[in-house]
C-alpha atoms as a PDB file:
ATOM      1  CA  UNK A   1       0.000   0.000   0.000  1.00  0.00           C
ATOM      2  CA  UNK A   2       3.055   2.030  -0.095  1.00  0.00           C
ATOM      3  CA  UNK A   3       2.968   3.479  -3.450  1.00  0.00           C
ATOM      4  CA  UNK A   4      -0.723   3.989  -3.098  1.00  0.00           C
ATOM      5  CA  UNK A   5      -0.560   6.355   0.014  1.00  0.00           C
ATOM      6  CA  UNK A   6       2.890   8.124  -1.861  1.00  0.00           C
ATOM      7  CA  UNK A   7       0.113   8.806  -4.534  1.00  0.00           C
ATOM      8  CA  UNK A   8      -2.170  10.581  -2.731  1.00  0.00           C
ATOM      9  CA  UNK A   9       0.706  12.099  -0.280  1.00  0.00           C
ATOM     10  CA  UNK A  10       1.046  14.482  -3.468  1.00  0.00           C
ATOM     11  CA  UNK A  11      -2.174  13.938  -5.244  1.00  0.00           C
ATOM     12  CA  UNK A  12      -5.105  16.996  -4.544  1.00  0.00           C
ATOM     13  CA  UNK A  13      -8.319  15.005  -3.692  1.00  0.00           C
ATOM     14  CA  UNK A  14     -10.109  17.705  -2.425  1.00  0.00           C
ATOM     15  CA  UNK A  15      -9.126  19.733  -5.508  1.00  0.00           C
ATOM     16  CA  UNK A  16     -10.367  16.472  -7.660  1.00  0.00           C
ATOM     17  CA  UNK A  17     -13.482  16.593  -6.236  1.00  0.00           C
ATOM     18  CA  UNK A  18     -13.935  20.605  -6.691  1.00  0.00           C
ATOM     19  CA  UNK A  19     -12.601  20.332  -9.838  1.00  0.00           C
ATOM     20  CA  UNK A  20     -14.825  17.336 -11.027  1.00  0.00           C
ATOM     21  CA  UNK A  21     -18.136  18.649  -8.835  1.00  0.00           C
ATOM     22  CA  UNK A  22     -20.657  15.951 -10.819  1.00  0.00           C
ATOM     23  CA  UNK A  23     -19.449  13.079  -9.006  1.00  0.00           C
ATOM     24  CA  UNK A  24     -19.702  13.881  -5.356  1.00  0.00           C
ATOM     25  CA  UNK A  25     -23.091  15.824  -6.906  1.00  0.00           C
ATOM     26  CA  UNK A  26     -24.848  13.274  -8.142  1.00  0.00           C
ATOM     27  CA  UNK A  27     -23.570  10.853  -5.127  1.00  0.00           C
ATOM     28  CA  UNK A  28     -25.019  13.389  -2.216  1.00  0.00           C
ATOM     29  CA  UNK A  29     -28.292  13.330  -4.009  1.00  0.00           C
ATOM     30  CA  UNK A  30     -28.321   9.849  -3.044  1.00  0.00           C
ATOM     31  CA  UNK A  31     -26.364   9.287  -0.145  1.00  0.00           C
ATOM     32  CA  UNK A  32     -28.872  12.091   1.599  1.00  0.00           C
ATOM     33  CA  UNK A  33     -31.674  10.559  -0.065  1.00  0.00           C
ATOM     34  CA  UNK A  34     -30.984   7.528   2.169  1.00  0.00           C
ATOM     35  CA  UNK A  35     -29.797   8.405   5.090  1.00  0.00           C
ATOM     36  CA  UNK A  36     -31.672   8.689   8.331  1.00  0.00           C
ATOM     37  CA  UNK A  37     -32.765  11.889   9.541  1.00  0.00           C
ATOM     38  CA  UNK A  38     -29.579  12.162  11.884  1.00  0.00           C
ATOM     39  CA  UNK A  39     -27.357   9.642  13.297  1.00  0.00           C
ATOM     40  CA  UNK A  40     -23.475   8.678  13.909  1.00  0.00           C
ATOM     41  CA  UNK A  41     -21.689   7.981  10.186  1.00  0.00           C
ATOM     42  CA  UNK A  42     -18.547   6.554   9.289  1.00  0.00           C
ATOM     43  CA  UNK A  43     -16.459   7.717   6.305  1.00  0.00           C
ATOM     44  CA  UNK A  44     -13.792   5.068   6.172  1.00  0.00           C
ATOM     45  CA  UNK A  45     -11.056   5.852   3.253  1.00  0.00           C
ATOM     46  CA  UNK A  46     -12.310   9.675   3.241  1.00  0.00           C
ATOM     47  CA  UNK A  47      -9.366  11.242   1.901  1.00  0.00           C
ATOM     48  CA  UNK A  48      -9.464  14.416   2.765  1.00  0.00           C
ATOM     49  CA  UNK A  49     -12.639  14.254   3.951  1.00  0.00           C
ATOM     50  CA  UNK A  50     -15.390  16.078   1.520  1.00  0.00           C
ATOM     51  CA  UNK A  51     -17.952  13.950   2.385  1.00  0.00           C
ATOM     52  CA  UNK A  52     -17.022  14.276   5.872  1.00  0.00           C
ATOM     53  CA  UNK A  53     -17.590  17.619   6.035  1.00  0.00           C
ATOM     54  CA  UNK A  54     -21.041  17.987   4.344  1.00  0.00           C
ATOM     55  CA  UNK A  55     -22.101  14.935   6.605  1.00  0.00           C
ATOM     56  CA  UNK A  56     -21.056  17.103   9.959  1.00  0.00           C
ATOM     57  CA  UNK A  57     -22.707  20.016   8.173  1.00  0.00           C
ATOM     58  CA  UNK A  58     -25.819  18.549   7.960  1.00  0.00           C
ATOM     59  CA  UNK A  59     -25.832  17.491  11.923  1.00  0.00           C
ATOM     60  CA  UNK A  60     -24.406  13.634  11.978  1.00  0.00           C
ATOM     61  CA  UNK A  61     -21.515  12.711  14.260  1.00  0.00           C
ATOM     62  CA  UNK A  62     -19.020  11.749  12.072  1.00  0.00           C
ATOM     63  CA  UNK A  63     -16.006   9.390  12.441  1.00  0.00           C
ATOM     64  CA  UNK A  64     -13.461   9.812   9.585  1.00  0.00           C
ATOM     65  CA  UNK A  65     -10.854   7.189   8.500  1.00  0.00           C
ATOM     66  CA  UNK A  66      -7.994   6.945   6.145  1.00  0.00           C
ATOM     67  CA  UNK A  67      -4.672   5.104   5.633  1.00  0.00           C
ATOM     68  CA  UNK A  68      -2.906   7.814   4.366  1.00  0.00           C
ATOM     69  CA  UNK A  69      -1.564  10.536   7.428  1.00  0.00           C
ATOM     70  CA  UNK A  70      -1.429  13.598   5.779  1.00  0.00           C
ATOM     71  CA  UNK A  71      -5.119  13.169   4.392  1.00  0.00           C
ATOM     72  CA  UNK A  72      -6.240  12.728   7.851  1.00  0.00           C
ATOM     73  CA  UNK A  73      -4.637  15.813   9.145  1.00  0.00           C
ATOM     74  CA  UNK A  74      -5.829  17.533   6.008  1.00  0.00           C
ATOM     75  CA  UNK A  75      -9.538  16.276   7.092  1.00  0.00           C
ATOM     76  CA  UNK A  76      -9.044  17.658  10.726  1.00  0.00           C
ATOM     77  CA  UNK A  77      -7.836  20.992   9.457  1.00  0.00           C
ATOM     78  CA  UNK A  78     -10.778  21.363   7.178  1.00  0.00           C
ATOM     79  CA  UNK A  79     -13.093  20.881  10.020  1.00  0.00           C
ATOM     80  CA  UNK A  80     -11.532  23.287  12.153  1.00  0.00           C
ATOM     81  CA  UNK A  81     -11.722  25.917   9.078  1.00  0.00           C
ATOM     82  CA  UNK A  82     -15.561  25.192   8.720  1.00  0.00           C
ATOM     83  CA  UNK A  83     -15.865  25.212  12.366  1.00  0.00           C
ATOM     84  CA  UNK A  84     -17.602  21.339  12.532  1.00  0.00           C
ATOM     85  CA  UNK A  85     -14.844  19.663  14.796  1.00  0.00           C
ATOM     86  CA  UNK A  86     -17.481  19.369  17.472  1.00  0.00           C
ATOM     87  CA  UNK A  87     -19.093  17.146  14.796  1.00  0.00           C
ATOM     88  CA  UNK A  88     -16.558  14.674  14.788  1.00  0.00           C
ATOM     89  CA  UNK A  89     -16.113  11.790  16.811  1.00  0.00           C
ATOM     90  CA  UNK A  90     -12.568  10.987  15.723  1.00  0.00           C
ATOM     91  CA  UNK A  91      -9.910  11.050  13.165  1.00  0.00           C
ATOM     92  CA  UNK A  92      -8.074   7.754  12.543  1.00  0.00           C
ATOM     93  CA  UNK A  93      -5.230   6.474  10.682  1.00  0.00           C
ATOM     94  CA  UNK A  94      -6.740   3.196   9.313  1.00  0.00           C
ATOM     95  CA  UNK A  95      -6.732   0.389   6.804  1.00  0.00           C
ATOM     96  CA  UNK A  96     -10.196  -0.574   5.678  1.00  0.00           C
ATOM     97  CA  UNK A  97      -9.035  -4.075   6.068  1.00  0.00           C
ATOM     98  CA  UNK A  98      -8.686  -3.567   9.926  1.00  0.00           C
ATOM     99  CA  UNK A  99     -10.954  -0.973  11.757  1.00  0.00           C
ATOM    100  CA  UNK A 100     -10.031  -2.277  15.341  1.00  0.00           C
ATOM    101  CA  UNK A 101      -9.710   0.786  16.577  1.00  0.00           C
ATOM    102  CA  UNK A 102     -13.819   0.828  16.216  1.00  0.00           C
ATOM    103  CA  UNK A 103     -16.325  -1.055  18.122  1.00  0.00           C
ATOM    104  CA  UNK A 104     -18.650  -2.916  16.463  1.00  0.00           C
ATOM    105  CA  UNK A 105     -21.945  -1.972  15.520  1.00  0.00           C
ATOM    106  CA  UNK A 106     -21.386   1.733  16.131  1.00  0.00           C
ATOM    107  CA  UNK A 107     -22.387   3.397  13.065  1.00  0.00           C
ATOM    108  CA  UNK A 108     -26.123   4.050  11.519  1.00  0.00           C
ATOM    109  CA  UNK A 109     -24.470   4.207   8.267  1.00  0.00           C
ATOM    110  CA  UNK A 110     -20.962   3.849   6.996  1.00  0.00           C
ATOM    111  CA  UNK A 111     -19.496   5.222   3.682  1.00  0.00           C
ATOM    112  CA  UNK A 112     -16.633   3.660   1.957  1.00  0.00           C
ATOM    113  CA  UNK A 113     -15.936   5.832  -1.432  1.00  0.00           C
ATOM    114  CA  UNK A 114     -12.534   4.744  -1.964  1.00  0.00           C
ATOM    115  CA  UNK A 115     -10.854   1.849  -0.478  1.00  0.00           C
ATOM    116  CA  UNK A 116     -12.029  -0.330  -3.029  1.00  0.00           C
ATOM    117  CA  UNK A 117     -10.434   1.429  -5.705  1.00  0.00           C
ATOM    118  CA  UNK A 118      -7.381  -0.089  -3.663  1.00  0.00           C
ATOM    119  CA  UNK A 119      -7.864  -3.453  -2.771  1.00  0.00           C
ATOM    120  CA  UNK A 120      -6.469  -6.390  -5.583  1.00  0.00           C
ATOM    121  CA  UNK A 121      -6.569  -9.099  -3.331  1.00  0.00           C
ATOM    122  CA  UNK A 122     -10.173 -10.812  -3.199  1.00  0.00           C
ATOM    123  CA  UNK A 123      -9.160 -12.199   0.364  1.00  0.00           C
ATOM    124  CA  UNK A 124      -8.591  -8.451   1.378  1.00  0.00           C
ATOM    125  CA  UNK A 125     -11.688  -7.041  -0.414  1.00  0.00           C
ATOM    126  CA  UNK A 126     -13.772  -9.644   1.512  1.00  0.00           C
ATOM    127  CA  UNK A 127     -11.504  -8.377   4.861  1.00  0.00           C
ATOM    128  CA  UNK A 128     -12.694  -4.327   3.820  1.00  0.00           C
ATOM    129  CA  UNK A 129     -16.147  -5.399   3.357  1.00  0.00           C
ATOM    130  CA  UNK A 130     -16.524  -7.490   6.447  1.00  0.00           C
ATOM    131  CA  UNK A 131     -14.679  -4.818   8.411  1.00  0.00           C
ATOM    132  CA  UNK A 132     -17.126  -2.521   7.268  1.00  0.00           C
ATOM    133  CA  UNK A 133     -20.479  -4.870   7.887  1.00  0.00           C
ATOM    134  CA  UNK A 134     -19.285  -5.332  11.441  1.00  0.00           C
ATOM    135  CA  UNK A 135     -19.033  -1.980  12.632  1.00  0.00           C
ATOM    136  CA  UNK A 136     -22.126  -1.216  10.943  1.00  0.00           C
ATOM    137  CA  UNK A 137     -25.454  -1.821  13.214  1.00  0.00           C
ATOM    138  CA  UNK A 138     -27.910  -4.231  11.781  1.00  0.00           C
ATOM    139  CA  UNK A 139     -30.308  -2.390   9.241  1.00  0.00           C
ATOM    140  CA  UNK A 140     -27.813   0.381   8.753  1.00  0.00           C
ATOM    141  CA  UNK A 141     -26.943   1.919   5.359  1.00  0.00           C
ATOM    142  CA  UNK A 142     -23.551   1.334   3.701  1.00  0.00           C
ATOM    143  CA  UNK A 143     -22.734   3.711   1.130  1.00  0.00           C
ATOM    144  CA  UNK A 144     -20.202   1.807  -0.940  1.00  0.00           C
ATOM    145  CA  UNK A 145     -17.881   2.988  -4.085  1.00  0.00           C
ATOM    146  CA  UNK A 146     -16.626   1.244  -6.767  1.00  0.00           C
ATOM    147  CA  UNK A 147     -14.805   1.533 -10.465  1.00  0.00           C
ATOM    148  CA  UNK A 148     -16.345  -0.083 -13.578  1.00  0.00           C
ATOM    149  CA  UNK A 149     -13.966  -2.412 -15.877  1.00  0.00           C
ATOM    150  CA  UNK A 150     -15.399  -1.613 -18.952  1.00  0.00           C
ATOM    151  CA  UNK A 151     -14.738   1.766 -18.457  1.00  0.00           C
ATOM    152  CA  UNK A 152     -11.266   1.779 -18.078  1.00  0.00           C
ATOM    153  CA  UNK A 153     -10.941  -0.494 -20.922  1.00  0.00           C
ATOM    154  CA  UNK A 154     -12.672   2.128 -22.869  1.00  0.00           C
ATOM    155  CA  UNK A 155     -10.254   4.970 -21.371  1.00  0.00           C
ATOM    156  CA  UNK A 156      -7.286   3.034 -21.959  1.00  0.00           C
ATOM    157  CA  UNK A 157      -8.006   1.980 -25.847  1.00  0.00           C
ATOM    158  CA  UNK A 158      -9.177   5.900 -26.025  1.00  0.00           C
ATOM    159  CA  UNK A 159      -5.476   7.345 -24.246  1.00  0.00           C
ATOM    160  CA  UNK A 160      -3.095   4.317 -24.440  1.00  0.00           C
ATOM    161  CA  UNK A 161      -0.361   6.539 -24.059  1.00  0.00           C
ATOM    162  CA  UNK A 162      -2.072   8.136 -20.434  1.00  0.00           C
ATOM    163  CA  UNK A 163      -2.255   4.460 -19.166  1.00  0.00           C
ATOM    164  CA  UNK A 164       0.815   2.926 -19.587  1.00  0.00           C
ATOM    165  CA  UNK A 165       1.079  -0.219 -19.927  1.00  0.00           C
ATOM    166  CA  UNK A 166      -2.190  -0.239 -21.653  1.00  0.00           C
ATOM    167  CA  UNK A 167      -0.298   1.058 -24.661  1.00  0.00           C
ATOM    168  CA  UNK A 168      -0.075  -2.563 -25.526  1.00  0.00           C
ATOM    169  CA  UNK A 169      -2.825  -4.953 -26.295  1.00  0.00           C
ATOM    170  CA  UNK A 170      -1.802  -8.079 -24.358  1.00  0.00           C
ATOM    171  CA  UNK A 171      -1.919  -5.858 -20.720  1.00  0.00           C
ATOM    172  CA  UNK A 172      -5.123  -4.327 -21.983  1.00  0.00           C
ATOM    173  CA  UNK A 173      -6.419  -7.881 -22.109  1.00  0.00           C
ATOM    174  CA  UNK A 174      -4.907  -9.392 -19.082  1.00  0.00           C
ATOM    175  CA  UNK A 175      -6.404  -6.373 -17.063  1.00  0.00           C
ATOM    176  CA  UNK A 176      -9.907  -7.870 -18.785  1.00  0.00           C
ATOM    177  CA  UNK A 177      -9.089 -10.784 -16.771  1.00  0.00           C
ATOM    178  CA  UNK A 178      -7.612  -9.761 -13.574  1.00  0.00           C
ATOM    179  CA  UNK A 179      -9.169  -6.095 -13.024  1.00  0.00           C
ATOM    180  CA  UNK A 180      -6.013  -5.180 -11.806  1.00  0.00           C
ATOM    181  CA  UNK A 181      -4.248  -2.262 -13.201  1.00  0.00           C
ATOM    182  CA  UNK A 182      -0.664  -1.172 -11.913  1.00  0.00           C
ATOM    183  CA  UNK A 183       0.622   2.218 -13.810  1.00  0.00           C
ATOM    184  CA  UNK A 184       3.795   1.895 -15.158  1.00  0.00           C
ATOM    185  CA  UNK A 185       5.144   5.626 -14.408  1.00  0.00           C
ATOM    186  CA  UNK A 186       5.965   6.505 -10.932  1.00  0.00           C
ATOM    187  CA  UNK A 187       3.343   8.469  -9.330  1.00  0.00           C
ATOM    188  CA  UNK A 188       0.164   8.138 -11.905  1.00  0.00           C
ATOM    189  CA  UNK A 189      -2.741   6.349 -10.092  1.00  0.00           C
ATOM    190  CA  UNK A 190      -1.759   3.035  -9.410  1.00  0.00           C
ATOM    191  CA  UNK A 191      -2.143  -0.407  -7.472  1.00  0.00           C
ATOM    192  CA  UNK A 192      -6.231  -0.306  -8.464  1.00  0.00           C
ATOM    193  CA  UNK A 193      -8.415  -2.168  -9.097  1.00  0.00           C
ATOM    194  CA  UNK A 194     -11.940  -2.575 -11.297  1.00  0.00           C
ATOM    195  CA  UNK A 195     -14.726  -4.315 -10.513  1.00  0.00           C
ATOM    196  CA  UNK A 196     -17.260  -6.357 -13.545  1.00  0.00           C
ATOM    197  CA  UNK A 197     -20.398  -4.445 -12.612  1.00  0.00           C
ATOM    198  CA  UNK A 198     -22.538  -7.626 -12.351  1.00  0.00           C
ATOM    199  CA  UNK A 199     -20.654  -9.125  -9.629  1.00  0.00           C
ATOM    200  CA  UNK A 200     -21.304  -5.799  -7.185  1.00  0.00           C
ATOM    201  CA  UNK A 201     -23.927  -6.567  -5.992  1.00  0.00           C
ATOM    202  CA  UNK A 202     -23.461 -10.295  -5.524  1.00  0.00           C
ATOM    203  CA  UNK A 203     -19.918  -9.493  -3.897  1.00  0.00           C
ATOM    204  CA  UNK A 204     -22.001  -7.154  -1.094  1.00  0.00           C
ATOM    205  CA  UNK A 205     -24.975  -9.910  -0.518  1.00  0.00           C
ATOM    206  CA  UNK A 206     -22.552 -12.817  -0.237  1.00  0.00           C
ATOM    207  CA  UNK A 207     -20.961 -10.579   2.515  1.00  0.00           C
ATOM    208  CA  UNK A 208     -24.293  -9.727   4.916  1.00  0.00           C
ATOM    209  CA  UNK A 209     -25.869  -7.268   2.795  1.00  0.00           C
ATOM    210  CA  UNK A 210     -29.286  -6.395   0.860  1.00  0.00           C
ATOM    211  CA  UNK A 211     -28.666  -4.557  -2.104  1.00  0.00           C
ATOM    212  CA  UNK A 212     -30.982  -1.345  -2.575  1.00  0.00           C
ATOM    213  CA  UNK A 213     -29.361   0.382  -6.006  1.00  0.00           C
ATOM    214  CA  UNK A 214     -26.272   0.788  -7.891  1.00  0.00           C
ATOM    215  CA  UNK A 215     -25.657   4.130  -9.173  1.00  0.00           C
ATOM    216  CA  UNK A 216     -23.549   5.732 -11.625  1.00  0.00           C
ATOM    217  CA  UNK A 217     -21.815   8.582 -10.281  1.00  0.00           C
ATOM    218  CA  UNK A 218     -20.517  10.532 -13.436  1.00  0.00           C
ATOM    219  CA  UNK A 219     -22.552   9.035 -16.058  1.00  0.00           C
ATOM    220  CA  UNK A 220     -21.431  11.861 -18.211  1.00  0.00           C
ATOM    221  CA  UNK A 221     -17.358  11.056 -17.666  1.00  0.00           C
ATOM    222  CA  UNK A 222     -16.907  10.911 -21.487  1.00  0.00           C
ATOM    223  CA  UNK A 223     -17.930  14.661 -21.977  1.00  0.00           C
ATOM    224  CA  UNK A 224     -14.681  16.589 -22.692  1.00  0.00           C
ATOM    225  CA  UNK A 225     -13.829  20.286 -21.028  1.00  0.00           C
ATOM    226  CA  UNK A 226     -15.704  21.904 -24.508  1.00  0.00           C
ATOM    227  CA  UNK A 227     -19.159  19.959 -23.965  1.00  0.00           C
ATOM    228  CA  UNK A 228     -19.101  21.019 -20.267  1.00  0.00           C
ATOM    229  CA  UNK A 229     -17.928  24.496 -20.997  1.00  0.00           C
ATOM    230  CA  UNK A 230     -20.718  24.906 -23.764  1.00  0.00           C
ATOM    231  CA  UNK A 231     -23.693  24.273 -21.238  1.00  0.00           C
ATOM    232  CA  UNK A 232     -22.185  26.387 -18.641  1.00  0.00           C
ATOM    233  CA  UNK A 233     -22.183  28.967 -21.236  1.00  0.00           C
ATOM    234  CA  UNK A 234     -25.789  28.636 -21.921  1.00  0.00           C
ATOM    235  CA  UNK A 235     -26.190  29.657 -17.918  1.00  0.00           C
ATOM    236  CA  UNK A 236     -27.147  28.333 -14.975  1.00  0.00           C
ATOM    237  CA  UNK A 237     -30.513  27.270 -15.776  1.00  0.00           C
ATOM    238  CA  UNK A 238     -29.856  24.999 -18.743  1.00  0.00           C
ATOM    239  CA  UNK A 239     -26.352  23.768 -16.572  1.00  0.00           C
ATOM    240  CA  UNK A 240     -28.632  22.957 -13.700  1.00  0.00           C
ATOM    241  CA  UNK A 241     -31.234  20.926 -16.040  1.00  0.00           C
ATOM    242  CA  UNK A 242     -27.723  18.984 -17.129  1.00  0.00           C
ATOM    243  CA  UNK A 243     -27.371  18.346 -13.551  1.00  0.00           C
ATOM    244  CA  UNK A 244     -30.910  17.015 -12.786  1.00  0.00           C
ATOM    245  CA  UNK A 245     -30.375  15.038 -16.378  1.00  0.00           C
ATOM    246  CA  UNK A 246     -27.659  13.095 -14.727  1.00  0.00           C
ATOM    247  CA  UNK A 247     -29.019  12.449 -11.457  1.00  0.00           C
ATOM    248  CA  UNK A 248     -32.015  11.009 -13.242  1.00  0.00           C
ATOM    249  CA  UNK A 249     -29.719   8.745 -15.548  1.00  0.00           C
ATOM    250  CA  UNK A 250     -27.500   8.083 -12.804  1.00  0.00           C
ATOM    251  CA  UNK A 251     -30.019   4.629 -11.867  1.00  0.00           C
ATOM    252  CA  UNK A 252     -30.580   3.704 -15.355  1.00  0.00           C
ATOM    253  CA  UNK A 253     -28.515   0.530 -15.447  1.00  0.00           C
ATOM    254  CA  UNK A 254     -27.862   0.832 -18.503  1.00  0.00           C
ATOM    255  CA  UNK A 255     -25.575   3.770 -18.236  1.00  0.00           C
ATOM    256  CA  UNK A 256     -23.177   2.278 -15.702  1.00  0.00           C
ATOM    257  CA  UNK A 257     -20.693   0.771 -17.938  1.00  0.00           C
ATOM    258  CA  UNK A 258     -20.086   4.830 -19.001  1.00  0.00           C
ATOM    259  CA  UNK A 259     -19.298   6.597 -15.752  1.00  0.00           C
ATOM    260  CA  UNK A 260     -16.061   6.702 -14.336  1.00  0.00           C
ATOM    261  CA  UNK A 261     -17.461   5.459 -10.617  1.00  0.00           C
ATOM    262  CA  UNK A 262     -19.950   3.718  -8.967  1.00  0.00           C
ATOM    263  CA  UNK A 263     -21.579   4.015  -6.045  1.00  0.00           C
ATOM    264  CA  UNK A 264     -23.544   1.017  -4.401  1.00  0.00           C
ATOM    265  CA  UNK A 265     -26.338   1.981  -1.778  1.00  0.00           C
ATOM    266  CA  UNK A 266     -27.761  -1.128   0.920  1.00  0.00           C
ATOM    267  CA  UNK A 267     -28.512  -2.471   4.470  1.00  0.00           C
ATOM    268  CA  UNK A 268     -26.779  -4.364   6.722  1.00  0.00           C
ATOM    269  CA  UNK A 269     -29.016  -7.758   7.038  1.00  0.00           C
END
């Protein structure tokens, strides 16, 4: 996991997120569209803790996780800025795989929107998973985030070049197989892996959960800079129809092979 936290040691997730605003959009449309009225929430793997924050704004008690340091500290600086540490439980350093610094059943609902990105092993995506059912209390919601296959096999026959070693047929194939992609240049996102979007929700049932909906978080993730900047041009009311446009499509399963993410919303049974 070494290379993974030296990644995002340098990489601006917050910035990604502000940058990229349809994804954690379109997510929060759901997410608060499920979640009790008020609560305690985990966000395990929260980065620098965007979610987080919204979550404490809204009134939960939040406890954040992540395995990299500096995102954590990033995570508690941000609440101090926005004035919400009294929102927050904690702020751990943790694996997904091993949340023993939490009790279990604490949490009404538990988000995980980017460990799984992380995880190769199927023995340590089982571990993550479990980890997060048990400190989960029975009939609470798990908010869980994953990466489609297909498209990154799309993005990588589109940019070969950008996705090195997908610049060469036979590791575009074996990653077909495996799901596992490794970047060959030092410090590109790396050490990830992708998910066939019919074994999702199969993966979370065979692991204590009921499946509610799988989502597409950025259903629109093959519109370039130009498309986005012509509909922002047009103003805000046309860009906010865009917006509603892709919340709507967002649950149309036939758009999840197209969106960068994917965001998987059930219960603990």
């Amino acid at each position: 996991m070494s290379n993974i936290i030296s990644y995002y040691n340098q990489f601006d997730e917050w910035g990604r997120l502000e940058r990229e605003p349809i994804e954690f959009q379109v997510n929060w449309h759901y997410i608060s569209t499920y979640l009790p009225p008020n609560g305690n929430v985990l966000d395990n793997g929260a980065g620098p803790g965007k979610y987080a924050m919204k979550l404490a704004l809204e009134g939960y008690n939040v406890t954040l996780t992540d395995l990299t340091p500096k995102l954590v500290e990033i995570a508690r600086e941000k609440a101090e800025e926005f004035n919400l540490k009294g929102r927050f439980t904690d702020f751990l350093v943790a694996d997904a795989r091993d949340l023993s610094k939490i009790q279990d059943e604490q949490f009404d609902a538990s988000l995980m929107l980017g460990p799984m990105y992380h995880i190769q092993g199927e023995a340590d995506r089982i571990k993550a998973i479990q980890e997060l059912h048990r400190v989960t209390k029975k009939d609470g919601l798990v908010f869980v985030a994953f990466m489609p296959r297909v498209k990154h096999l799309l993005t990588s026959l589109t940019h070969p070049e950008n996705w090195k070693p997908h610049d060469q047929m036979d590791n575009i194939l074996q990653f077909n197989q495996t799901g596992c992609f490794d970047h060959q240049e030092t410090g590109r996102f790396t050490g990830a892996y992708y998910y066939n979007i019919d074994d999702i929700q199969p993966f979370m049932e065979s692991n204590g959960f009921q499946s509610l909906e799988l989502i597409g978080s950025n259903v629109a993730a093959t519109l370039n800079k130009a498309s986005w900047d012509y509909w922002k041009e047009k103003g805000e009311q046309e860009y906010d129809k865009l917006i509603n446009l892709l919340i709507e499509k967002a649950s149309d399963p036939y758009m999840l092979g197209v969106s960068s993410h994917l965001l998987y919303i059930g219960t603990k049974k």
